[in-house]
C-alpha atoms as a PDB file:
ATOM      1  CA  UNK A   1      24.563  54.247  88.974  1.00  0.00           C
ATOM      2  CA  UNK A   2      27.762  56.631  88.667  1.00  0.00           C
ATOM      3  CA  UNK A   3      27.152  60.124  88.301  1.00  0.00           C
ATOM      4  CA  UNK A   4      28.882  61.326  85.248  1.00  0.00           C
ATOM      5  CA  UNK A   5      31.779  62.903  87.242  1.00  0.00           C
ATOM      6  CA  UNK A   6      32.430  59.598  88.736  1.00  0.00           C
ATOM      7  CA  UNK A   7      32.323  57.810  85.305  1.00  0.00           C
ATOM      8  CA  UNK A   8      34.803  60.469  83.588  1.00  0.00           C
ATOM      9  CA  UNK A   9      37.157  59.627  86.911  1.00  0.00           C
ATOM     10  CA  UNK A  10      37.212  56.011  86.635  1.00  0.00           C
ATOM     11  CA  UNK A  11      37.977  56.610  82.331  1.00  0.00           C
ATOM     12  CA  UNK A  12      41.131  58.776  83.658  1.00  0.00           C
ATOM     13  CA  UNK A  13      42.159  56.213  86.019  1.00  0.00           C
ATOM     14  CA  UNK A  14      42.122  53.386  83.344  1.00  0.00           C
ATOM     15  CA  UNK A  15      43.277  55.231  80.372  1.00  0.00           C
ATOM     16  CA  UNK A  16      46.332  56.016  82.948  1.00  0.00           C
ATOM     17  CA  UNK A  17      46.915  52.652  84.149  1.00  0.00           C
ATOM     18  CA  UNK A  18      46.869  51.349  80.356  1.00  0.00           C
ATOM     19  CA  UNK A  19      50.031  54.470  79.456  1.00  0.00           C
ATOM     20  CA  UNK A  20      51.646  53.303  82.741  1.00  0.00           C
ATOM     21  CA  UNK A  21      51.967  49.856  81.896  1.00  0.00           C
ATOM     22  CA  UNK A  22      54.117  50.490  79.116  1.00  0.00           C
ATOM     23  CA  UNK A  23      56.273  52.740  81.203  1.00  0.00           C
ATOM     24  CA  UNK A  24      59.767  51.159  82.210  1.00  0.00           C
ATOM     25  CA  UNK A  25      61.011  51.226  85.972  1.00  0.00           C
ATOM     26  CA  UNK A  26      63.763  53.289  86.429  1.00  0.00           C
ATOM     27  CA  UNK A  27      67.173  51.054  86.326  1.00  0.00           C
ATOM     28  CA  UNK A  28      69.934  52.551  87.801  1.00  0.00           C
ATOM     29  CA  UNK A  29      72.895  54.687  85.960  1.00  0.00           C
ATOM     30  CA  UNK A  30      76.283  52.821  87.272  1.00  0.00           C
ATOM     31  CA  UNK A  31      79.625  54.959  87.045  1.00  0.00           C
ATOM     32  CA  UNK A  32      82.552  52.896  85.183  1.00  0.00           C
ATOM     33  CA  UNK A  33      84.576  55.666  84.730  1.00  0.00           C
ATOM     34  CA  UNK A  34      85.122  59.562  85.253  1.00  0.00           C
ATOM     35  CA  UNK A  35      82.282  61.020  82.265  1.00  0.00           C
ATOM     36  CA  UNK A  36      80.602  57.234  81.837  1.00  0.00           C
ATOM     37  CA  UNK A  37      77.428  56.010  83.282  1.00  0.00           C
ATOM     38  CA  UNK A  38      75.986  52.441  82.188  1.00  0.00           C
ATOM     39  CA  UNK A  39      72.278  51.200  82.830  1.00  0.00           C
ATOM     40  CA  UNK A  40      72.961  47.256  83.152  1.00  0.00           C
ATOM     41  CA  UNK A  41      69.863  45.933  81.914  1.00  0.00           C
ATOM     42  CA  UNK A  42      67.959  42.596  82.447  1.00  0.00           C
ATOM     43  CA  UNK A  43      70.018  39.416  80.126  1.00  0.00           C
ATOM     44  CA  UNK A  44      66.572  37.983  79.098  1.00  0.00           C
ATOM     45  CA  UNK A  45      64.459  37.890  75.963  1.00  0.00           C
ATOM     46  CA  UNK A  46      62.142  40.921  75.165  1.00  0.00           C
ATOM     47  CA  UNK A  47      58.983  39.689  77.280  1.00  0.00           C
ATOM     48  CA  UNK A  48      55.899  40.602  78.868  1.00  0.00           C
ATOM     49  CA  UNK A  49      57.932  41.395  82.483  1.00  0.00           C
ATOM     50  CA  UNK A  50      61.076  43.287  81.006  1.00  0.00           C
ATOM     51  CA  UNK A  51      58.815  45.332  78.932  1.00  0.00           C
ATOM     52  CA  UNK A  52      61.378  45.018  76.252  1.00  0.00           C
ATOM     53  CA  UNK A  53      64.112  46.675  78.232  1.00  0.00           C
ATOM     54  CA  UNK A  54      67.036  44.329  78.097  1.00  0.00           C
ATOM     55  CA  UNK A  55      70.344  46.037  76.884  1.00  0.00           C
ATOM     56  CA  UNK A  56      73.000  48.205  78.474  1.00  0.00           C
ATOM     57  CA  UNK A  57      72.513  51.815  77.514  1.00  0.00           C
ATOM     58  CA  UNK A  58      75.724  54.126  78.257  1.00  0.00           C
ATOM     59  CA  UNK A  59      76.120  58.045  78.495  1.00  0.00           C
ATOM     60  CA  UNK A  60      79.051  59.897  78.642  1.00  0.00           C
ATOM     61  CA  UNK A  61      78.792  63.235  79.949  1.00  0.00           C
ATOM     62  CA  UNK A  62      81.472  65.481  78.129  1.00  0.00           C
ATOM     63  CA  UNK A  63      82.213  69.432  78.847  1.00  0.00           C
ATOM     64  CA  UNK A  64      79.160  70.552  76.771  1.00  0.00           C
ATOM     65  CA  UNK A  65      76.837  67.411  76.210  1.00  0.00           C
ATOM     66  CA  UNK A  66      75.719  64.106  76.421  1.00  0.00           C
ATOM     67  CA  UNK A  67      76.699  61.429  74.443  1.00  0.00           C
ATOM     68  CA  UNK A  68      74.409  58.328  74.248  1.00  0.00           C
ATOM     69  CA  UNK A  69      75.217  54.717  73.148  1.00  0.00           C
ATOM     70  CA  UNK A  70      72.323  52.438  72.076  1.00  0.00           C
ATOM     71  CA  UNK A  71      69.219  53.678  74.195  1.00  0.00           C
ATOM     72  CA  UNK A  72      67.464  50.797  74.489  1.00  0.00           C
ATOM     73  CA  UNK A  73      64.132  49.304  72.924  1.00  0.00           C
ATOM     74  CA  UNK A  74      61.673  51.301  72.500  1.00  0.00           C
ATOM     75  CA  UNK A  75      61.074  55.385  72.812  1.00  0.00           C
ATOM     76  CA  UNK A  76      59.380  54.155  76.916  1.00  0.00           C
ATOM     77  CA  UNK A  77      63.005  52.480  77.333  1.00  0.00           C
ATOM     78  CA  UNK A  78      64.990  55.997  75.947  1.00  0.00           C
ATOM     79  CA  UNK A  79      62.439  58.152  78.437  1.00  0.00           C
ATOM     80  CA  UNK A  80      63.523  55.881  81.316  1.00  0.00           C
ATOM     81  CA  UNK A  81      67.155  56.538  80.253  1.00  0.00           C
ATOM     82  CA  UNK A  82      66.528  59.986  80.031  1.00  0.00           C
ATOM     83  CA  UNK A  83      65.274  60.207  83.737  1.00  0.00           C
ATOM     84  CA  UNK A  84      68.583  58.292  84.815  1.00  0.00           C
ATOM     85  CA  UNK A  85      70.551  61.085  82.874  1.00  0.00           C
ATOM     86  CA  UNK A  86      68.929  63.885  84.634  1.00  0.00           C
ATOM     87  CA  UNK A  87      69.712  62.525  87.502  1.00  0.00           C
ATOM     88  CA  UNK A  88      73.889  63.148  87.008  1.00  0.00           C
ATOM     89  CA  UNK A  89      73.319  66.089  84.753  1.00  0.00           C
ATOM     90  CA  UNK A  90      70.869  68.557  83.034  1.00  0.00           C
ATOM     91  CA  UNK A  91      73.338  68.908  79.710  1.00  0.00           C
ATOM     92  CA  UNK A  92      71.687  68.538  77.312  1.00  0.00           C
ATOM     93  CA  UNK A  93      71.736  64.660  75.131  1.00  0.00           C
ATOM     94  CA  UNK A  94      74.291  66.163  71.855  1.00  0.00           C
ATOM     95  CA  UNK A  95      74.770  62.777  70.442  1.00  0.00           C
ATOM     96  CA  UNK A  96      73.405  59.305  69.860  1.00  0.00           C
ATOM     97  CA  UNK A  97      75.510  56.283  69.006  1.00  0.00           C
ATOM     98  CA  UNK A  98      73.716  52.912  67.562  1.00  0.00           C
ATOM     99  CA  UNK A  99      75.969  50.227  68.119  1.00  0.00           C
ATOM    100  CA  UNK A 100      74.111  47.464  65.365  1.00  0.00           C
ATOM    101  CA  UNK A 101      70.514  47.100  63.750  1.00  0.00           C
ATOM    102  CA  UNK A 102      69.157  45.052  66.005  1.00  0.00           C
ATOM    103  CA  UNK A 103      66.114  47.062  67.514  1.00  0.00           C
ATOM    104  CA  UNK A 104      66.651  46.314  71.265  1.00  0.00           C
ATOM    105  CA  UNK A 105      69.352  48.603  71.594  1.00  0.00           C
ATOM    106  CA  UNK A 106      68.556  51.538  69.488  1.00  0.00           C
ATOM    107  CA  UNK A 107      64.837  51.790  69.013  1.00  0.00           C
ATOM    108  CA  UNK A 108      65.404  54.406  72.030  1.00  0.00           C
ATOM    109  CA  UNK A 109      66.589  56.877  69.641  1.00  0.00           C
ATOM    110  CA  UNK A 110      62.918  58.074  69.570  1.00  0.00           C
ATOM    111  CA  UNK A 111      62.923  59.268  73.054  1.00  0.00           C
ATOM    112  CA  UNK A 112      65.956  61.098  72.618  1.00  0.00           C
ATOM    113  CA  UNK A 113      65.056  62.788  69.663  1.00  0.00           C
ATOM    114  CA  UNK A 114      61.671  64.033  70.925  1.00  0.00           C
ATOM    115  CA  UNK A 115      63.316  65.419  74.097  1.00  0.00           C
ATOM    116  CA  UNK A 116      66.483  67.026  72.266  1.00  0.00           C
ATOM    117  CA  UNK A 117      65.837  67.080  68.138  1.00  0.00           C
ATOM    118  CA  UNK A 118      69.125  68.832  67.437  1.00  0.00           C
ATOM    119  CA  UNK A 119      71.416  65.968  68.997  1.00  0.00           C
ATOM    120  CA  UNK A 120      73.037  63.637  65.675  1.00  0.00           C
ATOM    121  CA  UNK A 121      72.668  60.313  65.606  1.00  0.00           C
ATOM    122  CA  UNK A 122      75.218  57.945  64.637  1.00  0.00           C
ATOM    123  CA  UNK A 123      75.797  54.323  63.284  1.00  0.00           C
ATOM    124  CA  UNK A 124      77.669  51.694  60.533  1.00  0.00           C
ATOM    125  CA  UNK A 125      76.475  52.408  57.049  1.00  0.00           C
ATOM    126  CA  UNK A 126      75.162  49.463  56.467  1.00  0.00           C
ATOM    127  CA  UNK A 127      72.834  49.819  59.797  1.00  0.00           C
ATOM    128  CA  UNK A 128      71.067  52.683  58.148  1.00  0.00           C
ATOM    129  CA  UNK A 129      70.739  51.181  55.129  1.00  0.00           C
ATOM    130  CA  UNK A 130      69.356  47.948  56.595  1.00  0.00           C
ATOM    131  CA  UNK A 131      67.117  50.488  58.364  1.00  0.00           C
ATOM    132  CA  UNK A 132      65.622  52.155  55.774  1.00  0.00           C
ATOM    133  CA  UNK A 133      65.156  48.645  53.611  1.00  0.00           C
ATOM    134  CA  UNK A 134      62.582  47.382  56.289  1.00  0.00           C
ATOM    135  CA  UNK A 135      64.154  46.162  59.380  1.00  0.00           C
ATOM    136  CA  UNK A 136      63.374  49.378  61.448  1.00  0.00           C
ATOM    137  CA  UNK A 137      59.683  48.161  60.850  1.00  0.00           C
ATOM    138  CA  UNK A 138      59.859  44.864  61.207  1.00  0.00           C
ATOM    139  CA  UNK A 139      61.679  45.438  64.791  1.00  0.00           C
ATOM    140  CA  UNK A 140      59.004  47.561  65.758  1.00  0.00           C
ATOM    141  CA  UNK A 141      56.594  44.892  65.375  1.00  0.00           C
ATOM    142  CA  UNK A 142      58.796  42.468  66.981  1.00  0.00           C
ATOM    143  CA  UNK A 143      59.100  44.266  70.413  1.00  0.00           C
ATOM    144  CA  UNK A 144      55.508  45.064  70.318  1.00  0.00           C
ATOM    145  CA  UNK A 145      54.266  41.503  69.755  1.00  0.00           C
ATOM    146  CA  UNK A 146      57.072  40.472  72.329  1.00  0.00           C
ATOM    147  CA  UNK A 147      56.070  42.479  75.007  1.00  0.00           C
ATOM    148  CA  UNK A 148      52.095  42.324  74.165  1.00  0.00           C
ATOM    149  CA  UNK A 149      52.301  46.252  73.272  1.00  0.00           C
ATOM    150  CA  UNK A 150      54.421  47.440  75.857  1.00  0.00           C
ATOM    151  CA  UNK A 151      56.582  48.924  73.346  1.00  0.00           C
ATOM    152  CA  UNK A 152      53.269  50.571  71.264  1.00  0.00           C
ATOM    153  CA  UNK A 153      53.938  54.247  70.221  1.00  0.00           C
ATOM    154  CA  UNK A 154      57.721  53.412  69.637  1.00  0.00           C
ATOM    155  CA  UNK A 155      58.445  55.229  66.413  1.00  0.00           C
ATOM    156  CA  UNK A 156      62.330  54.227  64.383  1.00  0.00           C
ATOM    157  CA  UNK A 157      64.643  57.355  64.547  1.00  0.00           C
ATOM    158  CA  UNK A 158      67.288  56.131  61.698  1.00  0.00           C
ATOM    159  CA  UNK A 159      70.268  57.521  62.417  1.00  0.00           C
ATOM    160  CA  UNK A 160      71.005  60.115  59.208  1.00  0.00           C
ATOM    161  CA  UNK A 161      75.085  60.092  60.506  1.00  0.00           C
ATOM    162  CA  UNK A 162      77.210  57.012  58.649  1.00  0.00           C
ATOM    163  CA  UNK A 163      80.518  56.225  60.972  1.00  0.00           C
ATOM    164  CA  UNK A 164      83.661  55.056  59.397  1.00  0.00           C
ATOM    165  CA  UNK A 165      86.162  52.803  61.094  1.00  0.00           C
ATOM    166  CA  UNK A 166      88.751  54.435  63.099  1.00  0.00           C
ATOM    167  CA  UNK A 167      86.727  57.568  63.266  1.00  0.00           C
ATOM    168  CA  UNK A 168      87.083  60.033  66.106  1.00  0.00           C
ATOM    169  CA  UNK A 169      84.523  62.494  67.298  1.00  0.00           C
ATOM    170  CA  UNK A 170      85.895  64.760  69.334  1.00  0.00           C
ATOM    171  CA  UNK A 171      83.230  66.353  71.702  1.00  0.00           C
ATOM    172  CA  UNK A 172      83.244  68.654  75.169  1.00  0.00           C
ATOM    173  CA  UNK A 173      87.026  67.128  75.763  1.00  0.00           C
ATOM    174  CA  UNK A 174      86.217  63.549  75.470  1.00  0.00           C
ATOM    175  CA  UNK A 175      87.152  61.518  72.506  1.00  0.00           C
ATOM    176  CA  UNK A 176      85.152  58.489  70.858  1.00  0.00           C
ATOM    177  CA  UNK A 177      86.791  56.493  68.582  1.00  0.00           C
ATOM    178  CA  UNK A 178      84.711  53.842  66.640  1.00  0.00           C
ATOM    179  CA  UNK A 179      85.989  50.359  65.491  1.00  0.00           C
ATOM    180  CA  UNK A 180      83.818  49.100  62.493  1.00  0.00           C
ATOM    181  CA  UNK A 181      82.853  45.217  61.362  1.00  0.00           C
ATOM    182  CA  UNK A 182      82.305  44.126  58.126  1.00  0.00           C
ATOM    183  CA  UNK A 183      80.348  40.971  59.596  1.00  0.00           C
ATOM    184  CA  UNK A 184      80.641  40.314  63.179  1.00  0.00           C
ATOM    185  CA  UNK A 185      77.144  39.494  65.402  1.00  0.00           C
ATOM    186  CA  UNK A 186      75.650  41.684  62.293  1.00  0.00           C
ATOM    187  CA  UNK A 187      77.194  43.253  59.316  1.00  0.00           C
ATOM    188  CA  UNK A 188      76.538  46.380  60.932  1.00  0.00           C
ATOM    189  CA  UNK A 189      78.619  46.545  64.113  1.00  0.00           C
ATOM    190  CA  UNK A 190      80.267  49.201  65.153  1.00  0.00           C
ATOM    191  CA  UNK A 191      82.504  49.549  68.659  1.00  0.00           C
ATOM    192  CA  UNK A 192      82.764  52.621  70.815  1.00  0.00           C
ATOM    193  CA  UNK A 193      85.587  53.189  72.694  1.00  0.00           C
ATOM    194  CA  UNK A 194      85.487  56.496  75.100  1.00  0.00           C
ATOM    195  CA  UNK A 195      89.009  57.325  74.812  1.00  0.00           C
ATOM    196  CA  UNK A 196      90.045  59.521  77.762  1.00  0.00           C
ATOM    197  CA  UNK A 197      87.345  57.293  80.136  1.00  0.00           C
ATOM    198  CA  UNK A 198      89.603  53.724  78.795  1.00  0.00           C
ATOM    199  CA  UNK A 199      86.050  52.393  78.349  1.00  0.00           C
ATOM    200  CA  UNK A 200      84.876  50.417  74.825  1.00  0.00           C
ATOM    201  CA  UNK A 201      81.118  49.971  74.227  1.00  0.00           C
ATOM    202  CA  UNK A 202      80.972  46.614  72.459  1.00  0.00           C
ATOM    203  CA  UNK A 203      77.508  46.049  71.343  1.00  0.00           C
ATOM    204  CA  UNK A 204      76.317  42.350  71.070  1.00  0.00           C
ATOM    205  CA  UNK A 205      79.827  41.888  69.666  1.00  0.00           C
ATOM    206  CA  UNK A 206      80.482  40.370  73.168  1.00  0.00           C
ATOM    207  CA  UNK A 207      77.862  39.412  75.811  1.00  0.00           C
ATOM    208  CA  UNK A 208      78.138  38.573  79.564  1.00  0.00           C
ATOM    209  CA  UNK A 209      76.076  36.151  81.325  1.00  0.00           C
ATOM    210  CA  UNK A 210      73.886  35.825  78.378  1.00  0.00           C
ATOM    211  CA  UNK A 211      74.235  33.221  74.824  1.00  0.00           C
ATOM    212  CA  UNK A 212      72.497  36.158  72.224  1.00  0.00           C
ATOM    213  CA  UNK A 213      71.590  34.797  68.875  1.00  0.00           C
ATOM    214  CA  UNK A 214      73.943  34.171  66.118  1.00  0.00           C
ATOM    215  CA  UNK A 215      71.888  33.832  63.158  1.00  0.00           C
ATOM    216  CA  UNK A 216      72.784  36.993  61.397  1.00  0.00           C
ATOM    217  CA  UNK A 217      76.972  36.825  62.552  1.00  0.00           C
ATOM    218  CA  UNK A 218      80.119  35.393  61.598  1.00  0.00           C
ATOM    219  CA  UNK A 219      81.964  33.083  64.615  1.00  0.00           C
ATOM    220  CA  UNK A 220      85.376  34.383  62.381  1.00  0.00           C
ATOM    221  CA  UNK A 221      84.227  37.707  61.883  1.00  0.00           C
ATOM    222  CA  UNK A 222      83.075  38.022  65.957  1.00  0.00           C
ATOM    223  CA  UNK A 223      86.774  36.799  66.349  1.00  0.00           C
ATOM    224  CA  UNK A 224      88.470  39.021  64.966  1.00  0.00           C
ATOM    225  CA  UNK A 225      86.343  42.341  66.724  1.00  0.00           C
ATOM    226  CA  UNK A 226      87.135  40.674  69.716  1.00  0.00           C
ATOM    227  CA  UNK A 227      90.637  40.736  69.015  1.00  0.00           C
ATOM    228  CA  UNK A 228      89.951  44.491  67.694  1.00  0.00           C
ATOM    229  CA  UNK A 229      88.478  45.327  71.301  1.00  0.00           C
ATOM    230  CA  UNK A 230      91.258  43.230  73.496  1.00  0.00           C
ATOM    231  CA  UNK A 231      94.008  44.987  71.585  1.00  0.00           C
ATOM    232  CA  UNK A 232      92.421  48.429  72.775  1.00  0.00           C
ATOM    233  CA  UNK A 233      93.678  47.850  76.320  1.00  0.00           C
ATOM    234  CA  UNK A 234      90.999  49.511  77.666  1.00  0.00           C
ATOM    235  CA  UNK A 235      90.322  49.310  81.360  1.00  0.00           C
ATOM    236  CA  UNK A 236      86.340  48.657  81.119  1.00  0.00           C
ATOM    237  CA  UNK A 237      84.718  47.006  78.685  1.00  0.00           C
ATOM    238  CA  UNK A 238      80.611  47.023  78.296  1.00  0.00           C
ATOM    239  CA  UNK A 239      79.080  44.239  76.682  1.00  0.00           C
ATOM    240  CA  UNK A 240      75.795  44.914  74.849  1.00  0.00           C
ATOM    241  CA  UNK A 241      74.087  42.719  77.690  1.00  0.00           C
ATOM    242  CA  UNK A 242      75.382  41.438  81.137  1.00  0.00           C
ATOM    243  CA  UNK A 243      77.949  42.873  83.310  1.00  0.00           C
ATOM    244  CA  UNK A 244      81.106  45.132  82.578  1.00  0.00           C
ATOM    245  CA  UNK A 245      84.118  44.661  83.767  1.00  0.00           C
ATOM    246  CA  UNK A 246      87.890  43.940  82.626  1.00  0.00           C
ATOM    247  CA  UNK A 247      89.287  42.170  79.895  1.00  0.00           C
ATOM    248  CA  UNK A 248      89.346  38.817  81.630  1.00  0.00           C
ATOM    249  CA  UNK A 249      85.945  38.822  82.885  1.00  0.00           C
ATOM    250  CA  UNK A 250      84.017  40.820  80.175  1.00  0.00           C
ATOM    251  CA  UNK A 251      85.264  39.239  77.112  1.00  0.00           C
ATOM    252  CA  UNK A 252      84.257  35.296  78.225  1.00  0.00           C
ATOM    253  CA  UNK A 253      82.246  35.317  75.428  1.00  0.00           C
ATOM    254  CA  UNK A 254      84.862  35.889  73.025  1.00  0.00           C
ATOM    255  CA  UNK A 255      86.154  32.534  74.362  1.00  0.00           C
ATOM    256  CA  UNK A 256      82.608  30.793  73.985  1.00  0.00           C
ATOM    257  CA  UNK A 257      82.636  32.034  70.177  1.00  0.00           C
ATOM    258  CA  UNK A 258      86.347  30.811  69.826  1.00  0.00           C
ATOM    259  CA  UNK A 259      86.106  27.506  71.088  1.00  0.00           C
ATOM    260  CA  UNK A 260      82.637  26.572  69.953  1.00  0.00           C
ATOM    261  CA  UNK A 261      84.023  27.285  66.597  1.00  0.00           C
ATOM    262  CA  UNK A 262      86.993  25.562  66.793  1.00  0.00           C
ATOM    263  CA  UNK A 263      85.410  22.072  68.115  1.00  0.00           C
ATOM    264  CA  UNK A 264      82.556  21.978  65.635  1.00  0.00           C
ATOM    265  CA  UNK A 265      85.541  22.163  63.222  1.00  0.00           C
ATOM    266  CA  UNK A 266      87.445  19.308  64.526  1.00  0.00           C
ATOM    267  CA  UNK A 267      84.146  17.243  64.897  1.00  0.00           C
ATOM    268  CA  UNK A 268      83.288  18.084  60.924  1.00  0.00           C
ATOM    269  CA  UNK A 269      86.462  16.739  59.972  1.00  0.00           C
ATOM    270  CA  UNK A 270      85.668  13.876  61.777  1.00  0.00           C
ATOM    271  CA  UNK A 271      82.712  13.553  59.431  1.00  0.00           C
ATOM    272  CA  UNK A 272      80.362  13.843  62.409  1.00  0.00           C
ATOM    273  CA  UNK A 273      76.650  15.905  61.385  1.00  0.00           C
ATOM    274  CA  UNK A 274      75.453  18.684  63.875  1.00  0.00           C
ATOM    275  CA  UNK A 275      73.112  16.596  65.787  1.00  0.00           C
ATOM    276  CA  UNK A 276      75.753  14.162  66.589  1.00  0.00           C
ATOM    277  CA  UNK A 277      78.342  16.827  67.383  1.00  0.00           C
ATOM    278  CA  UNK A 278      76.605  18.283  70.008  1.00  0.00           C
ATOM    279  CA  UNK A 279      77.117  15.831  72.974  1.00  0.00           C
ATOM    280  CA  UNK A 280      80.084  15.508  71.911  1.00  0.00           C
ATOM    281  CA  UNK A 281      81.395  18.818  72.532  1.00  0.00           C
ATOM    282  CA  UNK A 282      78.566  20.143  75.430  1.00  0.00           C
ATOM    283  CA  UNK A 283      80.687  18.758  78.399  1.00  0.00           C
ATOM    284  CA  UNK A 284      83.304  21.301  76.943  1.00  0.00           C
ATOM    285  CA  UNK A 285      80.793  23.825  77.802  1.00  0.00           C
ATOM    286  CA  UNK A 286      79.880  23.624  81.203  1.00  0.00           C
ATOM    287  CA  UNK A 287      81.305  27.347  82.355  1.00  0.00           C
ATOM    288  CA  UNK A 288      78.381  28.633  80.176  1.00  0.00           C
ATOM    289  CA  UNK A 289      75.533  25.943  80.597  1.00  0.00           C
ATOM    290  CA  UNK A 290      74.067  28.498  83.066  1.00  0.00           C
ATOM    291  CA  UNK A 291      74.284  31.572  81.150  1.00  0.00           C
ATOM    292  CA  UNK A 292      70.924  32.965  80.088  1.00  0.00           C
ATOM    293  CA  UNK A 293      69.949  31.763  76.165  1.00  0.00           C
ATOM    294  CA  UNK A 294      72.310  28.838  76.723  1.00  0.00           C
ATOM    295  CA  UNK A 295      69.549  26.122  76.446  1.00  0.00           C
ATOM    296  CA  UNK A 296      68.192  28.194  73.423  1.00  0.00           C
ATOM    297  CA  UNK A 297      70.953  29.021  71.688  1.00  0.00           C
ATOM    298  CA  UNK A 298      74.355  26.346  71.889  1.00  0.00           C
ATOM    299  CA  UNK A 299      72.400  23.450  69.535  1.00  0.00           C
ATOM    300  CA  UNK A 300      71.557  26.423  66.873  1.00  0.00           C
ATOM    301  CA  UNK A 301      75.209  27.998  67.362  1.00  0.00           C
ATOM    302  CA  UNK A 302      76.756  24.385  65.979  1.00  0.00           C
ATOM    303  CA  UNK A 303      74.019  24.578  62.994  1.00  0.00           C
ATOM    304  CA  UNK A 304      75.647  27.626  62.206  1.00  0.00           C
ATOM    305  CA  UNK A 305      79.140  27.004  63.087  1.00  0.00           C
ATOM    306  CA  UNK A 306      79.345  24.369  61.125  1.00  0.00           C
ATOM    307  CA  UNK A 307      77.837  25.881  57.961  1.00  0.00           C
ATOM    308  CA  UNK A 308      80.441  28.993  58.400  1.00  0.00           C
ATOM    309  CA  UNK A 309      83.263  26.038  58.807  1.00  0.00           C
ATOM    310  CA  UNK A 310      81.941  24.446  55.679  1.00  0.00           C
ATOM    311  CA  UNK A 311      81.880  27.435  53.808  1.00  0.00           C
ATOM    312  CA  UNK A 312      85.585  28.810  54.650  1.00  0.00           C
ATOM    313  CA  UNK A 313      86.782  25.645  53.481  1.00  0.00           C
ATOM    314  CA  UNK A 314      85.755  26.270  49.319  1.00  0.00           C
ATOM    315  CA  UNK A 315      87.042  29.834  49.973  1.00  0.00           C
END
């Protein structure tokens, strides 16, 4: 039998082993620019492996601060961001942008308001309203039964600061401007662009390498912020997931959203129904058959392209 010193050792060891399995590995901080650091997270779905860590968090570190764009999933994803930040810096975080409602990007924001409670956090108007109406919760619960309680303790920081478009905050000698949506991947987007870095934070506005879901956007809508973002003539741009790079490499998906959009039209005015449209068009498609959520995502994406197509036309 264990004495009870052994015992009370092997509870420690467990009840350690259950708070580390939560904990996120540390991803590393890539410089884009001058002040801008981006953690390229993993493209897939919020799962066991990922832990829920899936996004692109970015920090720009200004003259007097940090400034932090959409820290991830949950407040173990912000702490792991948090350790990547200390590592270029020990400013402290001044302020936190959310880029759109969707948990896995800003559900972070607990992290970086336990370690820093004066910074101000950020987003679209409608994103803290959406908040506070129930889908902070209901996130919360997603990630956790996603990642079988990886994500457990994760508490919703809404941010309490509304952005309008064309805003400019104007912090330690860096600029952000912000570039607002009325209905784009959400009707809550909102853009970042780091001015003096010519860097733009897109959000899920535009993706690399991964198909994200389209069930809450607007193919017309996500056309016209990509047109918002190109016209910036920024030298990086940041996707919410997948690589950054320049205009012709990080804003593919701009050209998926396009041209899906425009063949299911063509194909509805040739009276075909979704099902039948889709082999149709796939073979158009073949640049992204390999992107992660492709499988998942392109028959759903004509479902809804062709009920936004069907709409415009009463309007």
């Amino acid at each position: 039998m264990k004495s009870s010193t052994s015992l009370l050792i092997s509870l420690l060891c467990l009840s350690f082993n259950v708070f580390a399995s939560g904990d996120i590995p540390d991803y590393k901080a890539e410089k884009i620019s001058p002040h801008t650091w981006v953690i390229h997270g993993p493209v897939a779905l919020p799962n066991v492996e990922n832990r829920g860590f899936m996004n692109n968090p970015s920090f720009t570190i200004t003259d007097t601060g940090v400034v932090v764009i959409d820290p991830g999933s949950s407040v173990q994803a912000g702490e792991m961001v948090l350790r990547q930040i200390k590592k270029q810096t020990d400013k402290p975080v001044t302020h936190v942008f959310s880029t759109h409602i969707h948990g896995d990007h800003w559900l972070g924001n607990h992290a970086m308001k336990n370690a820093y409670p004066n910074a101000k956090f950020y987003a679209h108007p409608e994103m803290i309203k959406q908040a506070h109406a129930g889908e902070a919760e209901a996130w919360i619960s997603m990630m956790d039964q996603l990642t079988e309680g990886a994500t457990r303790g994760t508490k919703a920081v809404i941010p309490a600061q509304a952005l309008s478009n064309g805003q400019e905050l104007k912090t330690g000698g860096i600029t952000f401007r912000t570039y607002l949506s009325d209905h784009a991947h959400t009707k809550t987007d909102a853009m970042i662009e780091v001015v003096e870095d010519s860097v733009i934070i897109l959000g899920d506005n535009v993706l690399s390498q991964r198909i994200g879901r389209m069930d809450d956007g607007s193919f017309r809508g996500s056309a016209k912020a990509c047109e918002i973002a190109r016209a910036t003539g920024v030298k990086t741009y940041v996707p919410g997931h997948g690589p950054s790079g320049d205009a012709n490499t990080a804003l593919t998906f701009c050209d998926y959203l396009s041209l899906l959009y425009e063949q299911v039209g063509l194909q509805v005015e040739e009276g075909l129904s979704d099902f039948e449209i889709k082999p149709v068009i796939l073979p158009k498609f073949k640049a992204f058959e390999k992107w992660s959520g492709f499988d998942l995502e392109f028959g759903k994406h004509i479902s809804l392209a062709m009920l936004e197509y069907e709409t415009a036309s009463f309007e």
